[in-house]
PDBML (XML) file of the C-alpha atoms, coordinates in Angstrom:
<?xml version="1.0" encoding="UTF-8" ?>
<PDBx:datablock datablockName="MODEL"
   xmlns:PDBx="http://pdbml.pdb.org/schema/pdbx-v50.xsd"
   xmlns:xsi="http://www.w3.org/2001/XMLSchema-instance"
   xsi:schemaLocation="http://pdbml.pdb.org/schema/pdbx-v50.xsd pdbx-v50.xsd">
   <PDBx:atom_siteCategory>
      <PDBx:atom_site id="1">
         <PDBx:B_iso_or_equiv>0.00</PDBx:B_iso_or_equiv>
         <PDBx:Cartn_x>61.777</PDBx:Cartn_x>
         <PDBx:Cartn_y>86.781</PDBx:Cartn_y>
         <PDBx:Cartn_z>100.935</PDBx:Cartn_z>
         <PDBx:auth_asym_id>A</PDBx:auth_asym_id>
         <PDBx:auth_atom_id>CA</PDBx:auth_atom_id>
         <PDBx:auth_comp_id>UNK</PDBx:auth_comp_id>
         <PDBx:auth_seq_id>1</PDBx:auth_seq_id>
         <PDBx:group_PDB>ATOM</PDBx:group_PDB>
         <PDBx:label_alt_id xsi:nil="true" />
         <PDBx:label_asym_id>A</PDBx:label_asym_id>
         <PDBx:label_atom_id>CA</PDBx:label_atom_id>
         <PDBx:label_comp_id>UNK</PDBx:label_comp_id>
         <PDBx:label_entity_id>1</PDBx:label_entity_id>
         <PDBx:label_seq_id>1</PDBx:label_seq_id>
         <PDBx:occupancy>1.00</PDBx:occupancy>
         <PDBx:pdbx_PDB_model_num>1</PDBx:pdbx_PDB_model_num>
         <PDBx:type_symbol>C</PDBx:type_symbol>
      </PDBx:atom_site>
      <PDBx:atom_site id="2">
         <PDBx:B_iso_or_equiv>0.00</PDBx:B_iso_or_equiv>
         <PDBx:Cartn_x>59.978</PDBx:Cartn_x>
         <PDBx:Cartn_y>88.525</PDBx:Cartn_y>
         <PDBx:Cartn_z>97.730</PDBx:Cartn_z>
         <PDBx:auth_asym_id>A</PDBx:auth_asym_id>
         <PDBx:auth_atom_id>CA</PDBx:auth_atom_id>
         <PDBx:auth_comp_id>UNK</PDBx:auth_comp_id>
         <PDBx:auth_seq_id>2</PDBx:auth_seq_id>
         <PDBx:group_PDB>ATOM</PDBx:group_PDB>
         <PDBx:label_alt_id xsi:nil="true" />
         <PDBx:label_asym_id>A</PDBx:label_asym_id>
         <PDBx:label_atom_id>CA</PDBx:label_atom_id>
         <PDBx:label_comp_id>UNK</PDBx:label_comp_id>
         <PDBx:label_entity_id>1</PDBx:label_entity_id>
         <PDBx:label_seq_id>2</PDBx:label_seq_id>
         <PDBx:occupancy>1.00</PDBx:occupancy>
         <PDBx:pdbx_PDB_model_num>1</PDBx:pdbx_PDB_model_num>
         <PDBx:type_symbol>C</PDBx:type_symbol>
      </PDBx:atom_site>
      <PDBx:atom_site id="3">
         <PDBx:B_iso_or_equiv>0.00</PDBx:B_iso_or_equiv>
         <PDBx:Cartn_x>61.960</PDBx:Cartn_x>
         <PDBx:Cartn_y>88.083</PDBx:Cartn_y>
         <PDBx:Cartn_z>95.560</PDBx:Cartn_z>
         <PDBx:auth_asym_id>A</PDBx:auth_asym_id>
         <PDBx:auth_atom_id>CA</PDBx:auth_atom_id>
         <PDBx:auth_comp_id>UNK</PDBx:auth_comp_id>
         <PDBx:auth_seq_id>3</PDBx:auth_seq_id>
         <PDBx:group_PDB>ATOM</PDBx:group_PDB>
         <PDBx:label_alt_id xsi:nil="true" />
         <PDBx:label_asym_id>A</PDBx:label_asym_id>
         <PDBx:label_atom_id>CA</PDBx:label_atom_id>
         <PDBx:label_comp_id>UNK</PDBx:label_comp_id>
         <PDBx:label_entity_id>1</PDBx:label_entity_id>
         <PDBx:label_seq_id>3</PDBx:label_seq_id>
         <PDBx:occupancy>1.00</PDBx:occupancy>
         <PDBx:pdbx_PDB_model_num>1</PDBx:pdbx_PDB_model_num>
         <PDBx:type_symbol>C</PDBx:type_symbol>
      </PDBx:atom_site>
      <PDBx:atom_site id="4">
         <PDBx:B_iso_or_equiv>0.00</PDBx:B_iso_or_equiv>
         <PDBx:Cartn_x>63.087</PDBx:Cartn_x>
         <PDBx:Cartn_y>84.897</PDBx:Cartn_y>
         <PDBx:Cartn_z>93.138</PDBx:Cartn_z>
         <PDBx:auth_asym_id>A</PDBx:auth_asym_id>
         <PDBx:auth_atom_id>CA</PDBx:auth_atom_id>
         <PDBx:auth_comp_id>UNK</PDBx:auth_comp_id>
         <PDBx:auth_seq_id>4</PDBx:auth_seq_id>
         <PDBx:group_PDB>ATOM</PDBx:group_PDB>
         <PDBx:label_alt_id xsi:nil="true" />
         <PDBx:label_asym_id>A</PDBx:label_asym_id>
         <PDBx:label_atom_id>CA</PDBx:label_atom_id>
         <PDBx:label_comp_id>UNK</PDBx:label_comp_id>
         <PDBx:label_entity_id>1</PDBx:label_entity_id>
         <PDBx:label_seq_id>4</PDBx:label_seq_id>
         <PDBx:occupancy>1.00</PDBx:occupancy>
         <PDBx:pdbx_PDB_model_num>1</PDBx:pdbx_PDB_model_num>
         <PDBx:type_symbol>C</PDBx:type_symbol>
      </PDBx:atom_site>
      <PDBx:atom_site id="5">
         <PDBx:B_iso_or_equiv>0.00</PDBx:B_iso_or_equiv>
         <PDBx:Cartn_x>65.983</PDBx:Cartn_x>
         <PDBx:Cartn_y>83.313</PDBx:Cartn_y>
         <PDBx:Cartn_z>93.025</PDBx:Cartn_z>
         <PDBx:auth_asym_id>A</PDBx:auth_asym_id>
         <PDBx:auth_atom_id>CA</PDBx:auth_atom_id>
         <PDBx:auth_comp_id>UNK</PDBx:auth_comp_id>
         <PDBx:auth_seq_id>5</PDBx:auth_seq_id>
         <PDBx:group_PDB>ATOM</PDBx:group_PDB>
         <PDBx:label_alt_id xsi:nil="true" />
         <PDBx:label_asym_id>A</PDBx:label_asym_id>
         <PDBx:label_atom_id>CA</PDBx:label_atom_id>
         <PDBx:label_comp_id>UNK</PDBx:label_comp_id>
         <PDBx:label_entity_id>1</PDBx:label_entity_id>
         <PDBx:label_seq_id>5</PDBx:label_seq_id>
         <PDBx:occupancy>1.00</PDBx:occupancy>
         <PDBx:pdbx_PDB_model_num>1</PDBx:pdbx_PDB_model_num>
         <PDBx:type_symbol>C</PDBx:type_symbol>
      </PDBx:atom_site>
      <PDBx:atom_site id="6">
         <PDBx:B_iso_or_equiv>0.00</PDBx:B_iso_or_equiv>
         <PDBx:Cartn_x>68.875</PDBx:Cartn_x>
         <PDBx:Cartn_y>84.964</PDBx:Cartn_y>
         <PDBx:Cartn_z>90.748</PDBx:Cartn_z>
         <PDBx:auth_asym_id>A</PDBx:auth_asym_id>
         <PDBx:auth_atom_id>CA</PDBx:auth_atom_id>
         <PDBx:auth_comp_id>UNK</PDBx:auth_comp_id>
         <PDBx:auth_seq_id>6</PDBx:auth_seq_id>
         <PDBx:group_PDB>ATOM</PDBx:group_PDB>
         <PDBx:label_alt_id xsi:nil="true" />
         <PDBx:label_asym_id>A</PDBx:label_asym_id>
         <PDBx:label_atom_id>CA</PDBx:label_atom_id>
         <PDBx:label_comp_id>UNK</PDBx:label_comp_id>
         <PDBx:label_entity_id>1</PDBx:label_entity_id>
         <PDBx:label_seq_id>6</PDBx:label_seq_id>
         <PDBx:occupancy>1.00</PDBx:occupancy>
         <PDBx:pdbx_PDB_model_num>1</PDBx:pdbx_PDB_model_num>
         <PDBx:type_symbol>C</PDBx:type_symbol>
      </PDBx:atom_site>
      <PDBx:atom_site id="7">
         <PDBx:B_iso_or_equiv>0.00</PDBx:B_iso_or_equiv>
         <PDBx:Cartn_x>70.758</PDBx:Cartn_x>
         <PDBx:Cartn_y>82.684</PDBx:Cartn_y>
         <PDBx:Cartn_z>88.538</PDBx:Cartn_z>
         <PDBx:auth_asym_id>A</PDBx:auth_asym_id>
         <PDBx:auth_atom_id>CA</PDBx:auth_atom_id>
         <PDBx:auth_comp_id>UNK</PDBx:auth_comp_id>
         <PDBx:auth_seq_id>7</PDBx:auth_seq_id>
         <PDBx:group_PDB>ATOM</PDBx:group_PDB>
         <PDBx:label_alt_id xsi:nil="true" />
         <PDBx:label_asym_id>A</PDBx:label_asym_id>
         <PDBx:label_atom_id>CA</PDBx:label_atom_id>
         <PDBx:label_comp_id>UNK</PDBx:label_comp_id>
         <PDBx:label_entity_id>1</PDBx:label_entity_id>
         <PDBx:label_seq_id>7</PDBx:label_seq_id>
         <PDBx:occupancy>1.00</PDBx:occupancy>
         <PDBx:pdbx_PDB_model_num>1</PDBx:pdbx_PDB_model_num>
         <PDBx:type_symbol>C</PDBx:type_symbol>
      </PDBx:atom_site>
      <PDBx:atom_site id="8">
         <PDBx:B_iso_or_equiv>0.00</PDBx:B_iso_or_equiv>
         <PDBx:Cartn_x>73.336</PDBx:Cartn_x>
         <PDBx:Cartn_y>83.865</PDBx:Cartn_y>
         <PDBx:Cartn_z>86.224</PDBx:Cartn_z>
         <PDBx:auth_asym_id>A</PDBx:auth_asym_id>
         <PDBx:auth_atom_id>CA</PDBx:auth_atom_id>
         <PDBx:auth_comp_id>UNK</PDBx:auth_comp_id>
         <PDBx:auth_seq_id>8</PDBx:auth_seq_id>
         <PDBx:group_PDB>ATOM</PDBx:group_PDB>
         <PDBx:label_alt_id xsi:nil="true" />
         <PDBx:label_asym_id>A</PDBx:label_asym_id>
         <PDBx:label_atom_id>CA</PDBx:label_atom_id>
         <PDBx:label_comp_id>UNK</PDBx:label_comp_id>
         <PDBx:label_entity_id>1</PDBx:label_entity_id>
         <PDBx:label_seq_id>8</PDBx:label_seq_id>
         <PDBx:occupancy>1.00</PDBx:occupancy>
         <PDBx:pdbx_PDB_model_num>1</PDBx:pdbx_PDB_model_num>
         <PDBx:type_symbol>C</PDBx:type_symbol>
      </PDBx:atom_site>
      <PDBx:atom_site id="9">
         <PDBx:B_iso_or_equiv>0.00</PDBx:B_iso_or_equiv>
         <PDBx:Cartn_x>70.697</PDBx:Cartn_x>
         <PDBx:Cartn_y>84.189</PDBx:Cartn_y>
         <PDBx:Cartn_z>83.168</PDBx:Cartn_z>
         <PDBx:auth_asym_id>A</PDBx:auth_asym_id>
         <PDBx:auth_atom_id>CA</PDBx:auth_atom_id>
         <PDBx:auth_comp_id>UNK</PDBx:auth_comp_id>
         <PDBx:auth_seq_id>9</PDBx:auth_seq_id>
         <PDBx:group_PDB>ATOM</PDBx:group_PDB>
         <PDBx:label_alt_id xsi:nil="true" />
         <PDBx:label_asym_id>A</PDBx:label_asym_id>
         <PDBx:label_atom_id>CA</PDBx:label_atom_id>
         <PDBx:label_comp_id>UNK</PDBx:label_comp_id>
         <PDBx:label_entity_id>1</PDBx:label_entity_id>
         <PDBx:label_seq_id>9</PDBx:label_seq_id>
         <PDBx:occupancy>1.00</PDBx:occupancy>
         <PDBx:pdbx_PDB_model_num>1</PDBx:pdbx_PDB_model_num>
         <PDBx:type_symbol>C</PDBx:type_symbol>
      </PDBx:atom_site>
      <PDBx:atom_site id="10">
         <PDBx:B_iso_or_equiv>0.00</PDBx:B_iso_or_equiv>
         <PDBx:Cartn_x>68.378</PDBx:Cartn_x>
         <PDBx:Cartn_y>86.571</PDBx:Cartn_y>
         <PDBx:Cartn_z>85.068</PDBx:Cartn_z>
         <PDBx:auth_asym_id>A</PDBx:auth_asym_id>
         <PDBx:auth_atom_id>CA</PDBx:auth_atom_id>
         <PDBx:auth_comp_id>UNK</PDBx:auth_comp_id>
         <PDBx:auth_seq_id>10</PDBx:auth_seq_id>
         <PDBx:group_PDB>ATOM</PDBx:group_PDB>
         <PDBx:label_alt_id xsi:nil="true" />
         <PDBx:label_asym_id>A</PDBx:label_asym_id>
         <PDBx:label_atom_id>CA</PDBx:label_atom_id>
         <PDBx:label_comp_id>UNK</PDBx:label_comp_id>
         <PDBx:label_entity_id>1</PDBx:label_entity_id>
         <PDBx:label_seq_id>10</PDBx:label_seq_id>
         <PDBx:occupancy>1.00</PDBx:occupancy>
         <PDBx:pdbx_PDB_model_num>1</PDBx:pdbx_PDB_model_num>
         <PDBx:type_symbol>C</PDBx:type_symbol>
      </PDBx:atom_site>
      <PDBx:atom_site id="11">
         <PDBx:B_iso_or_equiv>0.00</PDBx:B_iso_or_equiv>
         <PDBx:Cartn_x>70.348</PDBx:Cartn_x>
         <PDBx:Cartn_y>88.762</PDBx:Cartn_y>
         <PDBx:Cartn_z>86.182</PDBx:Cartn_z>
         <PDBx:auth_asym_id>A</PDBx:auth_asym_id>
         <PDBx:auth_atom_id>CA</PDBx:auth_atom_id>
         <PDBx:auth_comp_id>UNK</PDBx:auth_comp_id>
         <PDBx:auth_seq_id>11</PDBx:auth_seq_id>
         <PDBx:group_PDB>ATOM</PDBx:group_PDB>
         <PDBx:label_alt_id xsi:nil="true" />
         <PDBx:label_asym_id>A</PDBx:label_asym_id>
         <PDBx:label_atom_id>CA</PDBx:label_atom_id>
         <PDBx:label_comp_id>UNK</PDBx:label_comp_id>
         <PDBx:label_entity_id>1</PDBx:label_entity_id>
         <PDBx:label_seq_id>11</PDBx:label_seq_id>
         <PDBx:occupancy>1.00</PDBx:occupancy>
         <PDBx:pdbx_PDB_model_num>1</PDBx:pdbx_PDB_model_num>
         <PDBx:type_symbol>C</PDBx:type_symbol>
      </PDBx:atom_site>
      <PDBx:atom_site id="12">
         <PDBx:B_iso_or_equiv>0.00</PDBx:B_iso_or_equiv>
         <PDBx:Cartn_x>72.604</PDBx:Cartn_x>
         <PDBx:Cartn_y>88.758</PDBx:Cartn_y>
         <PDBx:Cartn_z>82.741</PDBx:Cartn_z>
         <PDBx:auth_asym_id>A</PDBx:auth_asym_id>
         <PDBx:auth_atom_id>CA</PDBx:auth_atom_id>
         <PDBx:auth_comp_id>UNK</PDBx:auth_comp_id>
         <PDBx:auth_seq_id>12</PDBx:auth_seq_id>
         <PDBx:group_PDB>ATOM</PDBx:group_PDB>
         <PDBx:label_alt_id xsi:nil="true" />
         <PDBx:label_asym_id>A</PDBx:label_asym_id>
         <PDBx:label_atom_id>CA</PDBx:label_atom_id>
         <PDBx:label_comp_id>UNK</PDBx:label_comp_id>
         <PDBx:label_entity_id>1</PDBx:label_entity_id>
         <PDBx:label_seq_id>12</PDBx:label_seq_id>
         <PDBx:occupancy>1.00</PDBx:occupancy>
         <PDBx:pdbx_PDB_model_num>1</PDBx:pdbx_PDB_model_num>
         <PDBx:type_symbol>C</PDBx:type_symbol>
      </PDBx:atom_site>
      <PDBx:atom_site id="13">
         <PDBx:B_iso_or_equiv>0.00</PDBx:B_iso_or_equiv>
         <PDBx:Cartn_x>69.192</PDBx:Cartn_x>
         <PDBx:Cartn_y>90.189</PDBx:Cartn_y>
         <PDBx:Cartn_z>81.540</PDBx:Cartn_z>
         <PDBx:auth_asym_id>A</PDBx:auth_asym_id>
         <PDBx:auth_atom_id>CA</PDBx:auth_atom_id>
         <PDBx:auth_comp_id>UNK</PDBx:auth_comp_id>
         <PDBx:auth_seq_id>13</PDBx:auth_seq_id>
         <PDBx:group_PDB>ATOM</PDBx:group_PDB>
         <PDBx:label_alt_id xsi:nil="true" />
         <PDBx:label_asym_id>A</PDBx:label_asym_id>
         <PDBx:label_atom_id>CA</PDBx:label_atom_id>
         <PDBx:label_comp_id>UNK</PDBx:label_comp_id>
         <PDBx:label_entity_id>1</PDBx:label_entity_id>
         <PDBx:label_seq_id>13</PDBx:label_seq_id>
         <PDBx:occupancy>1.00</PDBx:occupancy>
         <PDBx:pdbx_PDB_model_num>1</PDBx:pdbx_PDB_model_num>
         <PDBx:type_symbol>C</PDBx:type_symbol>
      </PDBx:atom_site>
      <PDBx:atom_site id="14">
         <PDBx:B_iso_or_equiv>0.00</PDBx:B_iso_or_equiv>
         <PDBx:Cartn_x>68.222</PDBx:Cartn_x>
         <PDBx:Cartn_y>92.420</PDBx:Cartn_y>
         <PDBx:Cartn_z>84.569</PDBx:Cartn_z>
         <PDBx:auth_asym_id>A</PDBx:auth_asym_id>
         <PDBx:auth_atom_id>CA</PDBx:auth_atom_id>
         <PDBx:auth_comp_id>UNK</PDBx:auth_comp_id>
         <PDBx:auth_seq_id>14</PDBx:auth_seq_id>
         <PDBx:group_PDB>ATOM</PDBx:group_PDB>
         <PDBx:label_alt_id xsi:nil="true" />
         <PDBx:label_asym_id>A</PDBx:label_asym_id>
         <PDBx:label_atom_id>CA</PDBx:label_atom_id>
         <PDBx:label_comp_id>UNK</PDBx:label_comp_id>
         <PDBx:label_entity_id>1</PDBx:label_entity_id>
         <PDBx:label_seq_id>14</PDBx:label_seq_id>
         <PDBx:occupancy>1.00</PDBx:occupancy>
         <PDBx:pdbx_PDB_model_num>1</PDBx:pdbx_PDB_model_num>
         <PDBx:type_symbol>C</PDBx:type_symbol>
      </PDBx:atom_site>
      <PDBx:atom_site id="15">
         <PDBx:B_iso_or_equiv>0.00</PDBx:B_iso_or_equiv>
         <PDBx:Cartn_x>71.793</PDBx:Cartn_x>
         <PDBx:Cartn_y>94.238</PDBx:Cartn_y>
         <PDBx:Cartn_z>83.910</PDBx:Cartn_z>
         <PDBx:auth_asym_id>A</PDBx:auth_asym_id>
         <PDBx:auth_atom_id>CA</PDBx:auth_atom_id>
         <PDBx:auth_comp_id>UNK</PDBx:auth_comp_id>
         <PDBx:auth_seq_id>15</PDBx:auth_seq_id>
         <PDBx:group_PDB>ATOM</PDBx:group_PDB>
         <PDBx:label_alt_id xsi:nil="true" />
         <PDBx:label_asym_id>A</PDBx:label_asym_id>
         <PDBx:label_atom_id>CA</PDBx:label_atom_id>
         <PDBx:label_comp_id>UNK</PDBx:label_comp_id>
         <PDBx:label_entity_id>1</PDBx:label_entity_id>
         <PDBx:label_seq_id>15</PDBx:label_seq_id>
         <PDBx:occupancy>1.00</PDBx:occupancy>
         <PDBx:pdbx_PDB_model_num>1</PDBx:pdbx_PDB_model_num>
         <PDBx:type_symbol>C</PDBx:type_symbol>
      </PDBx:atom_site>
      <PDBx:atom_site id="16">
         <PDBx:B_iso_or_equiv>0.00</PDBx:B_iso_or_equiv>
         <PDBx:Cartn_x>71.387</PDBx:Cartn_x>
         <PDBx:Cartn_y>94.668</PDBx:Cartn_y>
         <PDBx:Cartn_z>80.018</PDBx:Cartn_z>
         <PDBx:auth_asym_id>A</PDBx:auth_asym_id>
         <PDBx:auth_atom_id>CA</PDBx:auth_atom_id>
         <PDBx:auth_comp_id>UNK</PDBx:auth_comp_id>
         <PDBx:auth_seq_id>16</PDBx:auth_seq_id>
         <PDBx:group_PDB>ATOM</PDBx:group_PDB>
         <PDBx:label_alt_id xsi:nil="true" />
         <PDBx:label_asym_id>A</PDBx:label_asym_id>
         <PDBx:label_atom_id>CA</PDBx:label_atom_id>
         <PDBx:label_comp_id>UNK</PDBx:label_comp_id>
         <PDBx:label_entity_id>1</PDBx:label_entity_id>
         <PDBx:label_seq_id>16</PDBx:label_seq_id>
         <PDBx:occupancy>1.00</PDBx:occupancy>
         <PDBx:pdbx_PDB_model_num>1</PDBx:pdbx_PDB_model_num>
         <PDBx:type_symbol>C</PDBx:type_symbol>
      </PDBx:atom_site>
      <PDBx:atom_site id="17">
         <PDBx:B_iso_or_equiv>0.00</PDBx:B_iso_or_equiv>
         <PDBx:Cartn_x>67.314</PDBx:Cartn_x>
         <PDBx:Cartn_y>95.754</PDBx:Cartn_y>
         <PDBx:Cartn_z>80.532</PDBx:Cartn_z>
         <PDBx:auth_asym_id>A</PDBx:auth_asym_id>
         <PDBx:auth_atom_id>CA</PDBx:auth_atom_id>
         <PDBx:auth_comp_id>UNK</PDBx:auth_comp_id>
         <PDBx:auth_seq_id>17</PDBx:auth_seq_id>
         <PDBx:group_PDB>ATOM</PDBx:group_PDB>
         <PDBx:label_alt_id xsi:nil="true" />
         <PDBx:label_asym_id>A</PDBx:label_asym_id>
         <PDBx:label_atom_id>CA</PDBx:label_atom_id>
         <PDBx:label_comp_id>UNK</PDBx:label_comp_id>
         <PDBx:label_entity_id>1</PDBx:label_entity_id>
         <PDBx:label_seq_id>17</PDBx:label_seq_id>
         <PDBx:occupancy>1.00</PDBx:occupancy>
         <PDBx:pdbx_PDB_model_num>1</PDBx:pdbx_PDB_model_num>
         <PDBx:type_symbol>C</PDBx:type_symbol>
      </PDBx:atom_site>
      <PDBx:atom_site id="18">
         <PDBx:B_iso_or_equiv>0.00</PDBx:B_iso_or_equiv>
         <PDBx:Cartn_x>69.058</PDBx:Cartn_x>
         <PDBx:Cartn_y>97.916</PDBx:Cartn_y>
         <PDBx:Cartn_z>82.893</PDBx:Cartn_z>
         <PDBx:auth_asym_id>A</PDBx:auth_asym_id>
         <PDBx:auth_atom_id>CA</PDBx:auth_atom_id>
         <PDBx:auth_comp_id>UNK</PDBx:auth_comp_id>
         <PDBx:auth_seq_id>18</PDBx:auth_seq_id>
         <PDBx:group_PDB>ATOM</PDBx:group_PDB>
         <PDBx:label_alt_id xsi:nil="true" />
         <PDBx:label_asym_id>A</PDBx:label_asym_id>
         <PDBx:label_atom_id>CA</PDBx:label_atom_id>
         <PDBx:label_comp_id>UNK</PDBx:label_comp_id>
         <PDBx:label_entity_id>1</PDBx:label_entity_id>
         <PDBx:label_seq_id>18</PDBx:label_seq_id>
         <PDBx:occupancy>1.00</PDBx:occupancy>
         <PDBx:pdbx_PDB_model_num>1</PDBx:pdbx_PDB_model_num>
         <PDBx:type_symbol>C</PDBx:type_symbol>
      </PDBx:atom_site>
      <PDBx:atom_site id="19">
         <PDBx:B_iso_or_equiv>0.00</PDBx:B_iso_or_equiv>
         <PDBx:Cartn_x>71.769</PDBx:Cartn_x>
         <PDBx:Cartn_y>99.797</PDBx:Cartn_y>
         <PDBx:Cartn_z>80.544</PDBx:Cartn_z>
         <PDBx:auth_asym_id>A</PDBx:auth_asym_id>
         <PDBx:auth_atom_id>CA</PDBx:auth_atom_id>
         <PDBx:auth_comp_id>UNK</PDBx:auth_comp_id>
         <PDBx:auth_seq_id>19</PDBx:auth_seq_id>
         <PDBx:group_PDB>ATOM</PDBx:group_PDB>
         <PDBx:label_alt_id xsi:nil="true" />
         <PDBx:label_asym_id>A</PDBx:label_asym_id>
         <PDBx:label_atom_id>CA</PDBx:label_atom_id>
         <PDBx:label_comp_id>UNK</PDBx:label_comp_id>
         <PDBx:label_entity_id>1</PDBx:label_entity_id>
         <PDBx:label_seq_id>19</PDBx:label_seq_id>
         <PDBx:occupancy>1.00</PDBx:occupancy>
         <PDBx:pdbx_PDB_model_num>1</PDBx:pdbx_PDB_model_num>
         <PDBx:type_symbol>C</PDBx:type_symbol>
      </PDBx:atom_site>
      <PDBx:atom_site id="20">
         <PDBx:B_iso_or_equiv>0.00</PDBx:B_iso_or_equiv>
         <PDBx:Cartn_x>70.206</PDBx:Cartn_x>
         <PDBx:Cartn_y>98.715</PDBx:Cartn_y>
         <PDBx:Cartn_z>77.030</PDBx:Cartn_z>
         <PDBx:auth_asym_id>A</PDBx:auth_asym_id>
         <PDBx:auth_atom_id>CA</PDBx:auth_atom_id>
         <PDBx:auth_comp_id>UNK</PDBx:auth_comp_id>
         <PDBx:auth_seq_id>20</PDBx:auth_seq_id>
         <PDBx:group_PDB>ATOM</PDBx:group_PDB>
         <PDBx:label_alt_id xsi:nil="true" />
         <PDBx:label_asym_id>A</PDBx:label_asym_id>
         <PDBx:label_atom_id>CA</PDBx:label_atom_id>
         <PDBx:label_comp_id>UNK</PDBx:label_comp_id>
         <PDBx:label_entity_id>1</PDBx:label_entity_id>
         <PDBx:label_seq_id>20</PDBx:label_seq_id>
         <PDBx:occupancy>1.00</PDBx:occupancy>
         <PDBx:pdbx_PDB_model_num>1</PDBx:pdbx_PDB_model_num>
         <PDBx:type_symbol>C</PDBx:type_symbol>
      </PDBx:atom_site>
      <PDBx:atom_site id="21">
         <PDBx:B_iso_or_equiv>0.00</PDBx:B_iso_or_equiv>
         <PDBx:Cartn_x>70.678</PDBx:Cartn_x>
         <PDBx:Cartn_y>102.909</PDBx:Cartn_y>
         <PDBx:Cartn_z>76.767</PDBx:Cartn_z>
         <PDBx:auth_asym_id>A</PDBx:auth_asym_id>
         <PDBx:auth_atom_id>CA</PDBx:auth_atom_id>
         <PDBx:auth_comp_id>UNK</PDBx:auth_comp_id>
         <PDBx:auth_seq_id>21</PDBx:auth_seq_id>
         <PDBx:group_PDB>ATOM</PDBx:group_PDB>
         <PDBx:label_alt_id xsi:nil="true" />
         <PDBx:label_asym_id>A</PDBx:label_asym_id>
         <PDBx:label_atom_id>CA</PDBx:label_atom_id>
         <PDBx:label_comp_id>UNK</PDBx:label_comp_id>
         <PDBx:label_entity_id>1</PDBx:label_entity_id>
         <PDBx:label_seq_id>21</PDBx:label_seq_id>
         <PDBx:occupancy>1.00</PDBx:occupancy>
         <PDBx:pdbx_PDB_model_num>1</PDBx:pdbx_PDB_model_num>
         <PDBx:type_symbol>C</PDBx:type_symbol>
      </PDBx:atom_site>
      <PDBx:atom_site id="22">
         <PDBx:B_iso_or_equiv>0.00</PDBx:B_iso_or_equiv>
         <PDBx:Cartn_x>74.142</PDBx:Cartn_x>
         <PDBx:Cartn_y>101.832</PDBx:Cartn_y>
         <PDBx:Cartn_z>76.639</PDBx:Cartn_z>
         <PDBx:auth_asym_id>A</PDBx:auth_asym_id>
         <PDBx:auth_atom_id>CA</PDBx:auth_atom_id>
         <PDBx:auth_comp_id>UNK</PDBx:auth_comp_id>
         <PDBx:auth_seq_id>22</PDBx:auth_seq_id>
         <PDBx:group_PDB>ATOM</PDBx:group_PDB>
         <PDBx:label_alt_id xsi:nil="true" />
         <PDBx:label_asym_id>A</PDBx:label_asym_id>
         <PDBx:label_atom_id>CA</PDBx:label_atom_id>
         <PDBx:label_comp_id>UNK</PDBx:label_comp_id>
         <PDBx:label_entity_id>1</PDBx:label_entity_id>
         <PDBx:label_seq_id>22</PDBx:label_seq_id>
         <PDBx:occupancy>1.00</PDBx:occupancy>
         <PDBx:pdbx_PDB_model_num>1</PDBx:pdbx_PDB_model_num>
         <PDBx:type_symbol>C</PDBx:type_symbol>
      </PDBx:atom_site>
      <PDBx:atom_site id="23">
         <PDBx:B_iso_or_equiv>0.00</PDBx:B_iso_or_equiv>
         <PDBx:Cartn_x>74.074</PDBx:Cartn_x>
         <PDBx:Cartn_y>99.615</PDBx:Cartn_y>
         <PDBx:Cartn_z>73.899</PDBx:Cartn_z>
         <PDBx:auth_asym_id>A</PDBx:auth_asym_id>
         <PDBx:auth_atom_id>CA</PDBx:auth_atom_id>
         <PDBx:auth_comp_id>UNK</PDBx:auth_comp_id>
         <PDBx:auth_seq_id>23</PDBx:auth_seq_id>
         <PDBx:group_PDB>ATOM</PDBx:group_PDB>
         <PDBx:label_alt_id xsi:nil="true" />
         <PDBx:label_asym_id>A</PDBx:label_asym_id>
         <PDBx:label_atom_id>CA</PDBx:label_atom_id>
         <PDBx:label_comp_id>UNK</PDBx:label_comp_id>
         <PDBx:label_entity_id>1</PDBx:label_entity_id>
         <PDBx:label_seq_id>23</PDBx:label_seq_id>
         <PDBx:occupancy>1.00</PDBx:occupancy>
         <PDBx:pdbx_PDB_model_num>1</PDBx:pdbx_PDB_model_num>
         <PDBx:type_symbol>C</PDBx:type_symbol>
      </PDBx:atom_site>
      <PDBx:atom_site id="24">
         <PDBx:B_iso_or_equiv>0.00</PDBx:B_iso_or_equiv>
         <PDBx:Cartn_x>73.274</PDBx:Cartn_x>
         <PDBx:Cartn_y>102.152</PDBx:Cartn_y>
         <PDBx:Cartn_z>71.567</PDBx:Cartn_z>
         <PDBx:auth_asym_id>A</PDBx:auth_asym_id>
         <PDBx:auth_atom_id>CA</PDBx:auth_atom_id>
         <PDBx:auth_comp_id>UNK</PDBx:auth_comp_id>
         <PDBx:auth_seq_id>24</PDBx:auth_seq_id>
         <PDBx:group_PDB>ATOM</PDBx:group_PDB>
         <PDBx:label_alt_id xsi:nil="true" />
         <PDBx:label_asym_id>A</PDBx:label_asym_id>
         <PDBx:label_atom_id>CA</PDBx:label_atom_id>
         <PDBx:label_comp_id>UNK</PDBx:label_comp_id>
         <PDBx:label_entity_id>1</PDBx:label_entity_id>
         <PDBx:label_seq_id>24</PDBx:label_seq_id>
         <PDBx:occupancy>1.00</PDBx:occupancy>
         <PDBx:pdbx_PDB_model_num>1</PDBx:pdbx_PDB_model_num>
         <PDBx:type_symbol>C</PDBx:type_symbol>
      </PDBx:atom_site>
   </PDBx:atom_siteCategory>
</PDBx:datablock>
């Protein structure tokens, strides 16, 4: 009930904020 709705966008950039370690 907290939280906002995911759509394919948000959560494309929850999982690269996530593992931007990764990307470099």
């Amino acid at each position: 009930t907290t939280e906002p709705p995911v759509t394919a966008a948000t959560a494309t950039a929850t999982a690269t904020a996530a593992n931007s370690d990764y990307d470099s």
